[in-house]
C-alpha atoms as a PDB file:
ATOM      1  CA  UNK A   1     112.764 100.213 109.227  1.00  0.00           C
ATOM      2  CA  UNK A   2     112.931 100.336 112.890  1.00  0.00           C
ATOM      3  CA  UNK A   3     113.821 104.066 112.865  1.00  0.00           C
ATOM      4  CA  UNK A   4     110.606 104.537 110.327  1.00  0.00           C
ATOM      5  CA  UNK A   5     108.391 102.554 113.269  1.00  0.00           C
ATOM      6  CA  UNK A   6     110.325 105.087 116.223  1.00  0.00           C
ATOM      7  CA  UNK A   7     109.795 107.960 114.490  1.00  0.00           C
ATOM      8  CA  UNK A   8     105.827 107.079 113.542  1.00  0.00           C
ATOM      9  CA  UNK A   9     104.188 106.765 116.588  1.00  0.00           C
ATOM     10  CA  UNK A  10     104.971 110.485 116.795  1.00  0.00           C
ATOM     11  CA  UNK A  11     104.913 112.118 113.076  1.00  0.00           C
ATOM     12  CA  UNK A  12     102.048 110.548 111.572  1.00  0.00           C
ATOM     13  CA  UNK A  13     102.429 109.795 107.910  1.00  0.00           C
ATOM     14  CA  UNK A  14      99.619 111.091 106.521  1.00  0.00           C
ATOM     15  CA  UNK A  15      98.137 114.371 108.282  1.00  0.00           C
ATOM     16  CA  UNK A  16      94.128 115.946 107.343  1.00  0.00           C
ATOM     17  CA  UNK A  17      93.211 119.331 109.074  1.00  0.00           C
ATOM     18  CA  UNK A  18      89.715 120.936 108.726  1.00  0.00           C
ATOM     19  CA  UNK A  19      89.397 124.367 109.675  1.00  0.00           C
ATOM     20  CA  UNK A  20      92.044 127.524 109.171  1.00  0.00           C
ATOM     21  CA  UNK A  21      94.882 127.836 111.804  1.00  0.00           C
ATOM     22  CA  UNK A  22      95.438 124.806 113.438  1.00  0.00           C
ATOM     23  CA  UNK A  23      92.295 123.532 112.827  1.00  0.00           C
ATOM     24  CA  UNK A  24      89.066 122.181 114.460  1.00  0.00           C
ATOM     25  CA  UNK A  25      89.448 118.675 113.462  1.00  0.00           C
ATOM     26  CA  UNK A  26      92.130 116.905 112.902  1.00  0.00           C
ATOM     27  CA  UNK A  27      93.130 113.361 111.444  1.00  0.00           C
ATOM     28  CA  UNK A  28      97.024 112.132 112.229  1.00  0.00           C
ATOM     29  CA  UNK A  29      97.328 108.892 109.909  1.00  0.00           C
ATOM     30  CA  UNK A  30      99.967 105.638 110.066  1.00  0.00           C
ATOM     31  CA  UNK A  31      99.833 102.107 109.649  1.00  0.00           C
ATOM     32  CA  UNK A  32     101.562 102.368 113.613  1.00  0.00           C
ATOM     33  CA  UNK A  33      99.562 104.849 115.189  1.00  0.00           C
ATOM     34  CA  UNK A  34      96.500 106.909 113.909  1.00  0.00           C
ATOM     35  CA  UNK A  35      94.227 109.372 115.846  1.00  0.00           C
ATOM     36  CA  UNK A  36      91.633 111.893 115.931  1.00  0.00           C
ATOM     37  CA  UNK A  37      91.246 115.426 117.065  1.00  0.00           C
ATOM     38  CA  UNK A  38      88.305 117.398 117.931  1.00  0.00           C
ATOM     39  CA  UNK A  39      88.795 120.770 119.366  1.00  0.00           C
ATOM     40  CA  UNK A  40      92.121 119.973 120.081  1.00  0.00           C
ATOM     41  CA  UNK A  41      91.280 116.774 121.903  1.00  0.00           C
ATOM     42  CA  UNK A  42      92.562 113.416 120.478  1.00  0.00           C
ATOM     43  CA  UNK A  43      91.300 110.073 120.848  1.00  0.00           C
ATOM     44  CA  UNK A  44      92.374 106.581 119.013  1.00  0.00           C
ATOM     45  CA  UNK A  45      89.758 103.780 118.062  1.00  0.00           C
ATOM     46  CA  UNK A  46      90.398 100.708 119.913  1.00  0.00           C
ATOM     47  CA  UNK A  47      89.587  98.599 116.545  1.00  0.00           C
ATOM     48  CA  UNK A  48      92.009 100.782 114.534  1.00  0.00           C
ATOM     49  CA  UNK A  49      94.604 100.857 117.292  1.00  0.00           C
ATOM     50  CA  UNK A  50      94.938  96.946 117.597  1.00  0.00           C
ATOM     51  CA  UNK A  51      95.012  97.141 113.593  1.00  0.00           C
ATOM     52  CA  UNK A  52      98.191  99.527 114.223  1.00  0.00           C
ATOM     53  CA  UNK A  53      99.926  97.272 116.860  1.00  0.00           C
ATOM     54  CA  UNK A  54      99.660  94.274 114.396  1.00  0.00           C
ATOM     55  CA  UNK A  55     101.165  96.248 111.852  1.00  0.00           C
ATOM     56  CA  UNK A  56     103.958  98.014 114.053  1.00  0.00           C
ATOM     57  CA  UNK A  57     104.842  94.202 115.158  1.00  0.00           C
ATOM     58  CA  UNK A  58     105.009  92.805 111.401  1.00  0.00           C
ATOM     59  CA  UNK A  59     107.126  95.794 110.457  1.00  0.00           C
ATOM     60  CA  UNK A  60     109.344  95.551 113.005  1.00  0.00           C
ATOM     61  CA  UNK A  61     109.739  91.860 112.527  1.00  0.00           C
ATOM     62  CA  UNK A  62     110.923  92.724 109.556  1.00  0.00           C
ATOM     63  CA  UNK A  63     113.697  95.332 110.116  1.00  0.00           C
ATOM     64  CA  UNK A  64     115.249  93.274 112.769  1.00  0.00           C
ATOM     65  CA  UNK A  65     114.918  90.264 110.134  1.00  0.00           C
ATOM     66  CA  UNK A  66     116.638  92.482 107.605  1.00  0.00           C
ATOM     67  CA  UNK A  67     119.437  92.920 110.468  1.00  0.00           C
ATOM     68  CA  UNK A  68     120.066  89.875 110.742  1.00  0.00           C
ATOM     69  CA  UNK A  69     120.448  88.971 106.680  1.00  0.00           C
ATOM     70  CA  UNK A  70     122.576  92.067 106.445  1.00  0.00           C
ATOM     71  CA  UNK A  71     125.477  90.072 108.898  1.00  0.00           C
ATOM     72  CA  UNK A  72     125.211  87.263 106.515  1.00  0.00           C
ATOM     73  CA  UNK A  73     123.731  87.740 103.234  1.00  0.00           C
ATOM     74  CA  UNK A  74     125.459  84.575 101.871  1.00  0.00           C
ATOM     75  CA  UNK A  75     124.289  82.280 103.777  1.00  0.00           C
ATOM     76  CA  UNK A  76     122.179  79.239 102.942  1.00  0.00           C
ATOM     77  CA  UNK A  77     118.479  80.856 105.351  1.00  0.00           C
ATOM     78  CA  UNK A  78     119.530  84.232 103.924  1.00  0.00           C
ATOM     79  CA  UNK A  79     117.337  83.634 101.043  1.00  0.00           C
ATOM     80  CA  UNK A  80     114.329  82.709 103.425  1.00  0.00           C
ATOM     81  CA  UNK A  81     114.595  85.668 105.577  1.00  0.00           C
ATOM     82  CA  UNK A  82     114.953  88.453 102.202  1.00  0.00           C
ATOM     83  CA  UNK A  83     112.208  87.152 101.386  1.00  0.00           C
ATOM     84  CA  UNK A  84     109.892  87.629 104.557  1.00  0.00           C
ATOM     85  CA  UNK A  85     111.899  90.893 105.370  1.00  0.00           C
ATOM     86  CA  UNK A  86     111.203  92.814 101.932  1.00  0.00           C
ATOM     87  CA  UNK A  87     107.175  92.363 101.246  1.00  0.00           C
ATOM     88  CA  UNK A  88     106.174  93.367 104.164  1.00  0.00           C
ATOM     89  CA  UNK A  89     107.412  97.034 103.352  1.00  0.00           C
ATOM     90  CA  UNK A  90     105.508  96.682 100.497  1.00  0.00           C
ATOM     91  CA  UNK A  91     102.412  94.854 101.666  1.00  0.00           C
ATOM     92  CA  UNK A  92     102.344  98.107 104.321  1.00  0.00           C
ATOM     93  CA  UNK A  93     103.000 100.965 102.266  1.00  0.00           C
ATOM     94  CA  UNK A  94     100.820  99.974  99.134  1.00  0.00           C
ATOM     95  CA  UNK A  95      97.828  99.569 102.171  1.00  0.00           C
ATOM     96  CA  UNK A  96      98.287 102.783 103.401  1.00  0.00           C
ATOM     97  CA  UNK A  97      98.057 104.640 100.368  1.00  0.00           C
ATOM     98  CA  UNK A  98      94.801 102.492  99.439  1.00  0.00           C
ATOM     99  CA  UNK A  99      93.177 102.867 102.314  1.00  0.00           C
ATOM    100  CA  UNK A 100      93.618 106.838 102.131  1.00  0.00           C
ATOM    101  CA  UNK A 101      92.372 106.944  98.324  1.00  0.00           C
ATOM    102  CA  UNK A 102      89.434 104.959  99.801  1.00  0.00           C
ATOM    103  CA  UNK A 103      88.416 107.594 102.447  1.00  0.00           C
ATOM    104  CA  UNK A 104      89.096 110.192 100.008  1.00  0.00           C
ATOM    105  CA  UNK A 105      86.284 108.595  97.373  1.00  0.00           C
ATOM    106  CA  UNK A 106      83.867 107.349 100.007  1.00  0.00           C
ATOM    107  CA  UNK A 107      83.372 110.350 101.878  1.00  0.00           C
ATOM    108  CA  UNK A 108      81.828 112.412  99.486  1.00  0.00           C
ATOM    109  CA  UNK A 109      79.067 109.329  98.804  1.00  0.00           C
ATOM    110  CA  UNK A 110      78.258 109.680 102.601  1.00  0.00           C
ATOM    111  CA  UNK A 111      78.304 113.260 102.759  1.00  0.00           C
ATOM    112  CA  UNK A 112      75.747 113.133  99.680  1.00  0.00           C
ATOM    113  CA  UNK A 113      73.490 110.713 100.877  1.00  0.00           C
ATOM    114  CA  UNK A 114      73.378 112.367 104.163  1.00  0.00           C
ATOM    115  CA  UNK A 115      72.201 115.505 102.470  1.00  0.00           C
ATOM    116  CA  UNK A 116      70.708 113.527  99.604  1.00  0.00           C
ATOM    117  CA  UNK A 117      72.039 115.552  97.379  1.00  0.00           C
ATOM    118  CA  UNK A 118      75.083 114.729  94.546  1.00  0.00           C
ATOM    119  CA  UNK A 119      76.600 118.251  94.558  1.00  0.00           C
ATOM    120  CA  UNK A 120      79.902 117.293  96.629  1.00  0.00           C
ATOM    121  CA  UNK A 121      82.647 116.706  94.669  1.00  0.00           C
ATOM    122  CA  UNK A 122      84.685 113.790  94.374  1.00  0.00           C
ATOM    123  CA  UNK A 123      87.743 113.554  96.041  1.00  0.00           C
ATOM    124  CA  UNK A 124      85.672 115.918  98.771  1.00  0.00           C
ATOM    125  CA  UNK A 125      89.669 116.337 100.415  1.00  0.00           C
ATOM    126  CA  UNK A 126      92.706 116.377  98.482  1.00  0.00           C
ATOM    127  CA  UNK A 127      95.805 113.945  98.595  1.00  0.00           C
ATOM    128  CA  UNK A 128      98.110 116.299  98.925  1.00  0.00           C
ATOM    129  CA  UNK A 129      97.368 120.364  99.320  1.00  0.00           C
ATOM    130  CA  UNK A 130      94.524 122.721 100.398  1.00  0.00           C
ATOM    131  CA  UNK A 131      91.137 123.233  99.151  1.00  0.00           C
ATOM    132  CA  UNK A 132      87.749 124.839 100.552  1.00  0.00           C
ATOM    133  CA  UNK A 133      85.144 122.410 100.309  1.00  0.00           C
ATOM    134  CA  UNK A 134      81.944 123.592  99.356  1.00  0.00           C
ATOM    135  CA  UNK A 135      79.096 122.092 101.702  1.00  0.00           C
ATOM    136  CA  UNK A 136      75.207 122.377 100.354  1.00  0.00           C
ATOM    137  CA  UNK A 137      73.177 124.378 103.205  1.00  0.00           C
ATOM    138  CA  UNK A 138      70.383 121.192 103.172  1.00  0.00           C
ATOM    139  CA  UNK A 139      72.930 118.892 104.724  1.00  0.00           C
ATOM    140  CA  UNK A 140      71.690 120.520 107.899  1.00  0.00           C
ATOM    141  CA  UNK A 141      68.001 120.699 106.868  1.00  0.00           C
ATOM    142  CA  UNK A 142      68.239 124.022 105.367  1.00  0.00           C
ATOM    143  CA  UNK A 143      66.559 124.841 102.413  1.00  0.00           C
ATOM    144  CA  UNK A 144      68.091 128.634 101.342  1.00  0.00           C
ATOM    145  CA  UNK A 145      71.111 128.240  98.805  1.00  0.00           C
ATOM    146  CA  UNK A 146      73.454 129.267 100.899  1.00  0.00           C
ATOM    147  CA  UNK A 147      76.243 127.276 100.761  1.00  0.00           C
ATOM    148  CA  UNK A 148      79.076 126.857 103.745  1.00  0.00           C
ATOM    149  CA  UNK A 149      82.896 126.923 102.802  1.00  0.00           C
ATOM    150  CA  UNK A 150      85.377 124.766 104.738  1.00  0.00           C
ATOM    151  CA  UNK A 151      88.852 125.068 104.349  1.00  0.00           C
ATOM    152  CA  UNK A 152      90.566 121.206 104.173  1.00  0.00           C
ATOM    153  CA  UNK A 153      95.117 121.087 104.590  1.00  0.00           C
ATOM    154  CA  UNK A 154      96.331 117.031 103.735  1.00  0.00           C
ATOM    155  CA  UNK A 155      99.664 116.759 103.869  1.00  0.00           C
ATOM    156  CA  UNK A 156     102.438 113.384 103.601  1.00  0.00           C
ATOM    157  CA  UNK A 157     104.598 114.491 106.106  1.00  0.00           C
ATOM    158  CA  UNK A 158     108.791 113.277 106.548  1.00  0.00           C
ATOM    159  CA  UNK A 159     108.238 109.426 107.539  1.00  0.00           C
ATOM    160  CA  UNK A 160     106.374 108.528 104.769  1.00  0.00           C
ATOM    161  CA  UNK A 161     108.679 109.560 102.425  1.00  0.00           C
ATOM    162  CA  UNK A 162     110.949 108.013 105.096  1.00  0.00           C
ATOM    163  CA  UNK A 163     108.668 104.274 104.735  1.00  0.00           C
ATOM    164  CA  UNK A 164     109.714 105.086 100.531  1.00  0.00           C
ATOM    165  CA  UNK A 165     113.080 104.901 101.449  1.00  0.00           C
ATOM    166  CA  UNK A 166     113.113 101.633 103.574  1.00  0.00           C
ATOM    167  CA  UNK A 167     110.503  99.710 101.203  1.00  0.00           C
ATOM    168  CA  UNK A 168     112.917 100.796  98.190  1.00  0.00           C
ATOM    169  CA  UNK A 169     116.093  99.122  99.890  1.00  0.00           C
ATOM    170  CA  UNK A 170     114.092  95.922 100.397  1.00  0.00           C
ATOM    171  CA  UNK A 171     113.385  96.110  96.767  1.00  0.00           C
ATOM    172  CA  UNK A 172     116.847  96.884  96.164  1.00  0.00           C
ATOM    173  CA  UNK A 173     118.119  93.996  98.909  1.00  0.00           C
ATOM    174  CA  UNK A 174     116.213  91.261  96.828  1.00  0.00           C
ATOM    175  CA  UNK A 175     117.200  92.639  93.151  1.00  0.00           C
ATOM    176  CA  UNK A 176     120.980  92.198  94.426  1.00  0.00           C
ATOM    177  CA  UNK A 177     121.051  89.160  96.469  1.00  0.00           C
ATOM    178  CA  UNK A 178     121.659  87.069  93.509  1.00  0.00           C
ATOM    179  CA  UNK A 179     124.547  88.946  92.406  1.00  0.00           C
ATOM    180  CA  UNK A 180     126.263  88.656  96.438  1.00  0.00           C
ATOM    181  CA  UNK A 181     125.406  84.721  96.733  1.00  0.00           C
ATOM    182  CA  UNK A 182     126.905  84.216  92.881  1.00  0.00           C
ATOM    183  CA  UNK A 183     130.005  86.924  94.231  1.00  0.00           C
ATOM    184  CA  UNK A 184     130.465  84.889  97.584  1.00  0.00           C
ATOM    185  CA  UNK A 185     130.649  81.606  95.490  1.00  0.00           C
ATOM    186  CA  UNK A 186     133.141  82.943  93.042  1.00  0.00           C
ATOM    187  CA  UNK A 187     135.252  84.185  96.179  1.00  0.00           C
ATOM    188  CA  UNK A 188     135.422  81.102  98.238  1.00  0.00           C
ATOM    189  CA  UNK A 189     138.590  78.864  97.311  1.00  0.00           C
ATOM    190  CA  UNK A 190     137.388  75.135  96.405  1.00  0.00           C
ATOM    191  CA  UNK A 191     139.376  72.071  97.184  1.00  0.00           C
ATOM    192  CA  UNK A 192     139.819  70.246  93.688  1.00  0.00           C
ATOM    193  CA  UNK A 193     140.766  66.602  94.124  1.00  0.00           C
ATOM    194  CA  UNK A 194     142.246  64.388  91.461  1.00  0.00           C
ATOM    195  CA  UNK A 195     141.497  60.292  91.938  1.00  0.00           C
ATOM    196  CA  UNK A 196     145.122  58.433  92.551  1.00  0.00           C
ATOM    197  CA  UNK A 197     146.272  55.728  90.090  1.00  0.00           C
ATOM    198  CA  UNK A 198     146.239  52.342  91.346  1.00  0.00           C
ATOM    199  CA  UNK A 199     149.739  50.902  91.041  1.00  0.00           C
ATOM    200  CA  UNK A 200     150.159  47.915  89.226  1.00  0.00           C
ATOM    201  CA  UNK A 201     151.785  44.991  90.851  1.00  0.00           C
ATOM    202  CA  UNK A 202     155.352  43.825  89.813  1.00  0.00           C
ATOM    203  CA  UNK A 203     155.851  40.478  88.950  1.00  0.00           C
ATOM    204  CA  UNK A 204     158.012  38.322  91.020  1.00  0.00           C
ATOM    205  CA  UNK A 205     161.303  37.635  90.734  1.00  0.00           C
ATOM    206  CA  UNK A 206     162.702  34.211  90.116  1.00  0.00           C
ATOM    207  CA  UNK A 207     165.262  32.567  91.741  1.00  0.00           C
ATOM    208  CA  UNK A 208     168.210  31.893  90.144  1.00  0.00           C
END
């Protein structure tokens, strides 16, 4: 998980590109670090780049949490730490991919009431591939039918599949914990103790 968060701040997960070669504008996407390009100039959002430091700070927590219940799975806090360490993975991952699908379906509402027109199709970019989105000429007050063509490149690139990975040996950590506290119990020798008879008093003897 920690190698995921190292390698994100530089390989975004999620990449958009508008415009043929390396494009015009560009859109570099992860739960760590997301930016924006515009002519080949890149700025961050200071509301979505405090979003990305909370999130790089969670996720960490939880790799060096899984660290540490990796040295001793068997113990009695192991438990407790599993199961902070292994959502948040999940809680991240399952966000991401929302949030994109969000964008994805929004845009073209925005795009068509800026134009106020319903001809942009929905998505308006693709998950994953290329397409040439279509743009109605009255967007920009035109009335002629001439229509402009814009060619759109989404990609996932290497650390999301990366973020897969780690959130499926979380998944994997908490399906098999059971079966390494129930192993470590079997293992470990127990001290069986057996009460001690009392002994009875003998009686006496009598003088002779």
């Amino acid at each position: 998980m920690l190698v995921v968060v190292a390698l994100s701040i530089f390989v975004p997960w999620w990449k958009l590109q508008i415009g043929s070669g390396t494009g015009f504008v560009t859109i570099n996407a992860s739960p760590f670090y997301t930016n924006f390009g515009v002519l080949h100039l890149n700025f961050v959002i200071p509301i979505l780049f405090a979003i990305n430091i909370a999130t790089m700070a969670l996720f960490t927590a939880s790799g060096i949490i899984f660290i540490i219940y990796s040295v001793k799975p068997a113990k009695s806090y192991s438990k407790h730490l599993l199961s902070y360490g292994w959502k948040r993975p999940i809680y991240t991952l399952v966000g991401f991919i929302v949030v994109i699908m969000l964008i994805i379906y929004v845009a073209p509402d925005i795009v068509n009431t800026m134009g106020h027109t319903s001809t942009v199709n929905v998505p308006i970019v693709p998950l994953m591939g290329s397409s040439v989105i279509q743009l109605p000429s009255n967007i920009f007050g035109n009335s002629n039918s001439v229509q402009i063509g814009i060619t759109v490149i989404t990609t996932f690139e290497y650390t999301f599949y990366l973020a897969v990975v780690a959130t499926a040996l979380g998944i994997a950590a908490r399906i098999y914990h059971r079966r390494i506290v129930e192993k470590a119990v079997i293992s470990s020798p127990t001290a069986v103790t057996t009460p001690t008879q009392a002994s009875t008093p003998q009686p006496a003897s009598q003088p002779t």
